[in-house]
Each structure stands twice: as structure tokens, then as C-alpha cells.
Protein backbone atom coordinates (compact mmCIF):
# COMPACT_ATOMS: atom_id res chain seq x y z
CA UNK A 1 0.00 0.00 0.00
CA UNK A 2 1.41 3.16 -0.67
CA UNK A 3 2.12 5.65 2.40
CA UNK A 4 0.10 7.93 1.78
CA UNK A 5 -3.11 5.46 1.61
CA UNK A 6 -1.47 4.28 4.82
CA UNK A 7 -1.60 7.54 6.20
CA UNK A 8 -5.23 8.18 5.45
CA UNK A 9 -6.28 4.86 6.91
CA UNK A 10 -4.19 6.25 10.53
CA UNK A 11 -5.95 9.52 9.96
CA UNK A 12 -9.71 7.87 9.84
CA UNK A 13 -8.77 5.73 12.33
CA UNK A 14 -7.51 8.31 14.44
CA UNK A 15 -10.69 10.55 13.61
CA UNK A 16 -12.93 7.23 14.47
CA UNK A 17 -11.66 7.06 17.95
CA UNK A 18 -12.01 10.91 18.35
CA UNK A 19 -15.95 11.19 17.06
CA UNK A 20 -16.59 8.05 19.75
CA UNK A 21 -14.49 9.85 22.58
CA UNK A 22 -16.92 13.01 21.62
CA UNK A 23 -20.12 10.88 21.64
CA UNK A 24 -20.66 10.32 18.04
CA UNK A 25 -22.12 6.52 17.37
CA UNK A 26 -20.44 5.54 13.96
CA UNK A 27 -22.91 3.90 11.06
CA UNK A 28 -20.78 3.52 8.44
CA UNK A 29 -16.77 4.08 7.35
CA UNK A 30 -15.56 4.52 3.75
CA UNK A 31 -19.57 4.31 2.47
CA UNK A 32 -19.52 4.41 -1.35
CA UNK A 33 -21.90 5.43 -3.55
CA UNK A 34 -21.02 5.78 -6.86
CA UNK A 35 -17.83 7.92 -7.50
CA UNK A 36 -18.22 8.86 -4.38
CA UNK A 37 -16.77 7.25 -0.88
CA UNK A 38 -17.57 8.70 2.20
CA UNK A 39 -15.13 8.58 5.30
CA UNK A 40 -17.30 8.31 8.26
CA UNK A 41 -21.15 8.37 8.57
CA UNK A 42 -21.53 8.97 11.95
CA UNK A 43 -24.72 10.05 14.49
CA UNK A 44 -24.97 12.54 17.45
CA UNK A 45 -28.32 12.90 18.77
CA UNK A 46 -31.14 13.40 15.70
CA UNK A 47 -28.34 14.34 13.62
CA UNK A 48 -26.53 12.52 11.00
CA UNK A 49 -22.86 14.00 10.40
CA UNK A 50 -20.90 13.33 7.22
CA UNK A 51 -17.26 13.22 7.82
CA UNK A 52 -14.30 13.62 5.37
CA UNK A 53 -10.95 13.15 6.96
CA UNK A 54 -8.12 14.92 5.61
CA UNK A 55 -4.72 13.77 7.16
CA UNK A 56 -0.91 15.58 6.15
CA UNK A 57 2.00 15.10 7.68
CA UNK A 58 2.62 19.03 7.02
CA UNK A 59 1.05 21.97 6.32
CA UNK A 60 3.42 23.30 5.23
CA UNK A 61 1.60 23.44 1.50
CA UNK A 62 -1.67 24.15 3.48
CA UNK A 63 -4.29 22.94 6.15
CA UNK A 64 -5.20 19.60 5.24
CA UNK A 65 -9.32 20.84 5.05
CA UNK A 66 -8.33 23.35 1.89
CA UNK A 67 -7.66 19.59 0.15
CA UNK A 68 -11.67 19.69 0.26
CA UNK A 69 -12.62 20.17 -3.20
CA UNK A 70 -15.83 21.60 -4.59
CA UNK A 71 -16.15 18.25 -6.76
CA UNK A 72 -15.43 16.37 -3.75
CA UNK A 73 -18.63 18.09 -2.04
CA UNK A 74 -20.93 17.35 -4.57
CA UNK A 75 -20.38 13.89 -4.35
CA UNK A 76 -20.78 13.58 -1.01
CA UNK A 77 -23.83 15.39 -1.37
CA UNK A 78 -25.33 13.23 -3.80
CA UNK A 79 -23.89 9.97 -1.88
CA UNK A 80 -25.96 11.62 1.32
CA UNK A 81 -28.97 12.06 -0.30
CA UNK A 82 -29.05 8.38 -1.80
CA UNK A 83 -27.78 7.14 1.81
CA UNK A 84 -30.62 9.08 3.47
CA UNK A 85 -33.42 8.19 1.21
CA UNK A 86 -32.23 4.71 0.96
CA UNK A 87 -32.46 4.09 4.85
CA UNK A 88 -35.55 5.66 4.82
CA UNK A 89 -33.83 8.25 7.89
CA UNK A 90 -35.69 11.08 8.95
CA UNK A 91 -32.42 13.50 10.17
CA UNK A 92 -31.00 16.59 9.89
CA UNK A 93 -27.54 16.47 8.15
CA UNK A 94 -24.56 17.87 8.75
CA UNK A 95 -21.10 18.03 7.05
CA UNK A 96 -18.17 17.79 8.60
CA UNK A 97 -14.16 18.12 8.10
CA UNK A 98 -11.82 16.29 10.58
CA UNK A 99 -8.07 17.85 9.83
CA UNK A 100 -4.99 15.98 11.30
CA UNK A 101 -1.46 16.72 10.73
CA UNK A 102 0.25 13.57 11.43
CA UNK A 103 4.04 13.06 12.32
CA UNK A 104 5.86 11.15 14.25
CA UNK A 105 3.48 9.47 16.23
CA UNK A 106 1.80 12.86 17.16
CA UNK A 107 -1.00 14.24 15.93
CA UNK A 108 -2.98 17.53 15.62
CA UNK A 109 -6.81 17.13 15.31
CA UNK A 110 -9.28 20.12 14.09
CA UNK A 111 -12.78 19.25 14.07
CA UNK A 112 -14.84 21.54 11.67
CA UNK A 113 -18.21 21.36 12.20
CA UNK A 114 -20.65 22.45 9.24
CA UNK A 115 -17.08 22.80 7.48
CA UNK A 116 -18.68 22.59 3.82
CA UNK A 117 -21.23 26.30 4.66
CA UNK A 118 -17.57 27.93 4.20
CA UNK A 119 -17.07 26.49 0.98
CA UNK A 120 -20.26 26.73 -1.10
């Protein structure tokens, strides 16, 4: 596997044990739908919360969220609205970006809640 699939598979699994340490129950990780996979599918409450995780070691060429493409939203729009209808859920829906900077063996977590309002 190449490191830097390596590295996203710490990241989520990092970002896993942090939503569950904050309360979150998790549904579903690395949900596809289409073109589109999904990180985490999580729950909080009445609230479903759509996670992408975006690990770096650096940011030294930016924060790992501005990796969070406009493409990239869509999709997980679309994947959202298939997952929702499809399980028949009756839930608000939030997205959310979990950044980590990653290196050795520490890491840096930021936890952006309704991260895509900022980009659309």
C-alpha cells in the first residue's frame, strides 16, 4: 500500500476514535456510492454528520481541510442524499471536516463542524 493510503487509513482511524471519545455513534466508514466514498457516517443525537478526513503530515503546502474540493462536495452530497433516502432516515444532516497533521506518532486534530457552509 502506498504511504500515503497508509496515512489516510491512521488519519480515519484516528478521527474514528475521536468522534466516539466526543459521543458520536459511527454507522458507516468509507460508504460508497457511486464515484463517491464517504469517510465516516456517523450520528450525534437526531443528527446525522458526514465526515471527510483529511490527514498531512505538514502543512506546510496548506491545512489539510483546503484539500476539500468543490467536486469532492458534490459527491458527497449526492452519496448523502441516496444514503438518506435509501435508509428511509428522517435527520438533519450535517457536514463535517476532521483535519490531522500527522508526524511522528503525534498528531494535531481540528474538528470543523458544518465545514462545507464555508465552501459553497
Amino acid at each position: 500500500m502506498a504511504s500515503h493510503n497508509e496515512l489516510g487509513k491512521k488519519g480515519e482511524k484516528i478521527a474514528i476514535e475521536f468522534l466516539r471519545k466526543k459521543g458520536y455513534k459511527i454507522l458507516e466508514c468509507n460508504y460508497r456510492y457511486l464515484k463517491a466514498e464517504v469517510d465516516i457516517i456517523a450520528i450525534k443525537k437526531n443528527t446525522l454528520v458526514v465526515i471527510e478526513v483529511k490527514t498531512r503530515t505538514t502543512d506546510y503546502f496548506g491545512n489539510p481541510q483546503d484539500f476539500v474540493t468543490p467536486k469532492k462536495i458534490k459527491l458527497l452530497v449526492s452519496a448523502i442524499d441516496f444514503y438518506v433516502n435509501d435508509k428511509g432516515m428522517d435527520v438533519e444532516v450535517r457536514f463535517d471536516i476532521i483535519a490531522i497533521i500527522y508526524k511522528n506518532n503525534t498528531q494535531k486534530i481540528v474538528h470543523l463542524e458544518d465545514a462545507f457552509f464555508h465552501f459553497l
